[in-house]
C-alpha atoms as a PDB file:
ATOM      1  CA  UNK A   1     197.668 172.197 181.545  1.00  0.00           C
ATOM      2  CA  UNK A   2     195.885 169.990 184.650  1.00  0.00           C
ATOM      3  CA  UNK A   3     191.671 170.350 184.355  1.00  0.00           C
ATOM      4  CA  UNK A   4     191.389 172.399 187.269  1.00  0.00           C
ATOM      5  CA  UNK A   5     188.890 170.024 188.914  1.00  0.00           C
ATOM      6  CA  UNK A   6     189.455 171.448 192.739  1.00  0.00           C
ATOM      7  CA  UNK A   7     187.449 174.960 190.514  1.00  0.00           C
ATOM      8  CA  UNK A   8     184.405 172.379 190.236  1.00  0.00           C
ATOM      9  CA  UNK A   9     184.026 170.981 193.999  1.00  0.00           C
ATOM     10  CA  UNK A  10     181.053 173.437 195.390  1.00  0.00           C
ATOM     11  CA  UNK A  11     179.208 173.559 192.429  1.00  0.00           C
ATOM     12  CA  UNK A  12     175.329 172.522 191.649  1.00  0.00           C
ATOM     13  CA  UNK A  13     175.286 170.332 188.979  1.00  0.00           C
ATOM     14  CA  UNK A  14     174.646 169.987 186.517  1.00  0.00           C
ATOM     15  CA  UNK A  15     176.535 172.852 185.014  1.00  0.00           C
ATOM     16  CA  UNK A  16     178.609 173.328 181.937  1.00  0.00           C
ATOM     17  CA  UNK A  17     182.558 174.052 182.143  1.00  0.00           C
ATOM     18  CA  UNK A  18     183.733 176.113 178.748  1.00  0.00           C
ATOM     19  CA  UNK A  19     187.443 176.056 178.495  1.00  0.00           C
ATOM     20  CA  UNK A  20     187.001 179.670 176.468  1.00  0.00           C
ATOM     21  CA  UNK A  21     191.322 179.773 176.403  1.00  0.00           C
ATOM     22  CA  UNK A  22     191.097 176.458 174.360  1.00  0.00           C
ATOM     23  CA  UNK A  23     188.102 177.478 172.259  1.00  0.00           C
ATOM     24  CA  UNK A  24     190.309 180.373 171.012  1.00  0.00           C
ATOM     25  CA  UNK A  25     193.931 178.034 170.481  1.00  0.00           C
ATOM     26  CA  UNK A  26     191.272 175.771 168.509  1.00  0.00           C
ATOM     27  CA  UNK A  27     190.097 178.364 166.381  1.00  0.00           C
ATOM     28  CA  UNK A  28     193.426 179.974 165.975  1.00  0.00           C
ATOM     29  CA  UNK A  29     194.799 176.702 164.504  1.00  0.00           C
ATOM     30  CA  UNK A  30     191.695 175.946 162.401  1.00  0.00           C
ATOM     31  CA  UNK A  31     192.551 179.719 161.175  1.00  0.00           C
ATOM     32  CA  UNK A  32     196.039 179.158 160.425  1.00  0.00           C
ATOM     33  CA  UNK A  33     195.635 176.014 158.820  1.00  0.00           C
ATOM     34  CA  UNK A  34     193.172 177.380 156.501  1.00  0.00           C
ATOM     35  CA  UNK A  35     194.614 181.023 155.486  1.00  0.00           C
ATOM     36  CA  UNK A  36     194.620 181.668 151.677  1.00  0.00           C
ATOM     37  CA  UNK A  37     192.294 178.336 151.444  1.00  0.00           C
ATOM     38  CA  UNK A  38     188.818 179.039 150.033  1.00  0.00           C
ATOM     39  CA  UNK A  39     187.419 177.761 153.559  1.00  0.00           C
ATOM     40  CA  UNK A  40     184.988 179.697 155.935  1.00  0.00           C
ATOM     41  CA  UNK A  41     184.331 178.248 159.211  1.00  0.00           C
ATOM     42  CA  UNK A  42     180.621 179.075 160.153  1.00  0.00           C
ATOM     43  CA  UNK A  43     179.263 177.743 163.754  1.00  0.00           C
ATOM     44  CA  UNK A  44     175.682 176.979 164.313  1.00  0.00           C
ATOM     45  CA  UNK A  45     174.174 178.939 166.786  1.00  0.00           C
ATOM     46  CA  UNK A  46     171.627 175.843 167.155  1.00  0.00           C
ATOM     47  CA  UNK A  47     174.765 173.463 168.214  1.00  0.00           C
ATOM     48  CA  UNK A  48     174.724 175.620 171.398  1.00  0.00           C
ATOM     49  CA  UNK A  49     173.342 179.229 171.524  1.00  0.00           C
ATOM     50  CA  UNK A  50     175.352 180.658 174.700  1.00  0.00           C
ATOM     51  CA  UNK A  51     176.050 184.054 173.470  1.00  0.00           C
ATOM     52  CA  UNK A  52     179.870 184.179 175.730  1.00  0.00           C
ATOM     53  CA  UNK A  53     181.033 181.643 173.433  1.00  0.00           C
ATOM     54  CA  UNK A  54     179.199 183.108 170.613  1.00  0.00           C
ATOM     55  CA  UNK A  55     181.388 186.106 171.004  1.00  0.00           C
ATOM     56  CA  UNK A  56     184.173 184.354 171.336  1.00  0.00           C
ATOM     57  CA  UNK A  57     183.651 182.181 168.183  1.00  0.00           C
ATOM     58  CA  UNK A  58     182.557 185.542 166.482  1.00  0.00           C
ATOM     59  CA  UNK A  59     185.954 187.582 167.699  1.00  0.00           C
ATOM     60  CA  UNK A  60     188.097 184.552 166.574  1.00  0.00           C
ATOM     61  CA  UNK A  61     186.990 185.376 162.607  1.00  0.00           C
ATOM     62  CA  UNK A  62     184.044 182.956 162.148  1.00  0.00           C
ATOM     63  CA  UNK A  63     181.019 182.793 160.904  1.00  0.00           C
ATOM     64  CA  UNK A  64     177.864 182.207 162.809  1.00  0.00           C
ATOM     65  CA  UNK A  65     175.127 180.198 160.887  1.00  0.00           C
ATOM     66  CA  UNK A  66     171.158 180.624 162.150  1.00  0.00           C
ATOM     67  CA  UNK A  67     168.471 178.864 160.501  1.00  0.00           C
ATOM     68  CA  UNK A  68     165.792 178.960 163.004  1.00  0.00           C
ATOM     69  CA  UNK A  69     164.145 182.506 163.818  1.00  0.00           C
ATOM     70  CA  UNK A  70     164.851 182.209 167.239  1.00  0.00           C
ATOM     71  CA  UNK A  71     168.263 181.884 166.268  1.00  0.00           C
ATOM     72  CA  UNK A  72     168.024 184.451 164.064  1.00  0.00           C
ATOM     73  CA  UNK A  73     167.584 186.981 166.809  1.00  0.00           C
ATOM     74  CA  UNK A  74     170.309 185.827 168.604  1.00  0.00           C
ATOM     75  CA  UNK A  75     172.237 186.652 166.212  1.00  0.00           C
ATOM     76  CA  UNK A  76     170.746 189.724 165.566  1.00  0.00           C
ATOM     77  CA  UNK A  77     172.067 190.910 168.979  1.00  0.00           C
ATOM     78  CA  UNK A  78     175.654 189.401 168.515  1.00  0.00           C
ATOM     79  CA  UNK A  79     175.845 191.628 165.660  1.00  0.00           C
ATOM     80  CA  UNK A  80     174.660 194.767 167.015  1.00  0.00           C
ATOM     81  CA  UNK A  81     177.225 194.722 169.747  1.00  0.00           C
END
């Protein structure tokens, strides 16, 4: 698959592009290679704290780590949904 750069040409930047199809193949794989393993992937929420690809990280079957209180509500809400 071509970036779709042409998507990008009437944007403000800065701005961030999440490729949320490849986030799940990535996860899918890390899944696959790891079933029946004594492996857990946790994310953490500090690394990057937007809750779209929170969900997406949390529908995929991992973990999401928070050490800091304000991370600690975030994922508070995450798991409330």
């Amino acid at each position: 698959m071509e970036f779709p750069i042409e998507r990008f040409n009437e944007k403000e930047t800065p701005f961030y592009y999440y490729d949320t199809d490849l986030l799940r193949q990535t996860l899918a794989e890390i899944n696959r290679c790891t079933k029946g393993l004594p492996y857990h992937v946790h994310y953490a929420i500090k690394a990057n704290a937007n809750a779209g690809l929170l969900e997406v990280i949390r529908q995929e079957g991992s973990e999401l780590t928070a050490l800091a209180a304000a991370n600690s509500r975030q994922r508070w809400l995450l798991d409330s949904n």
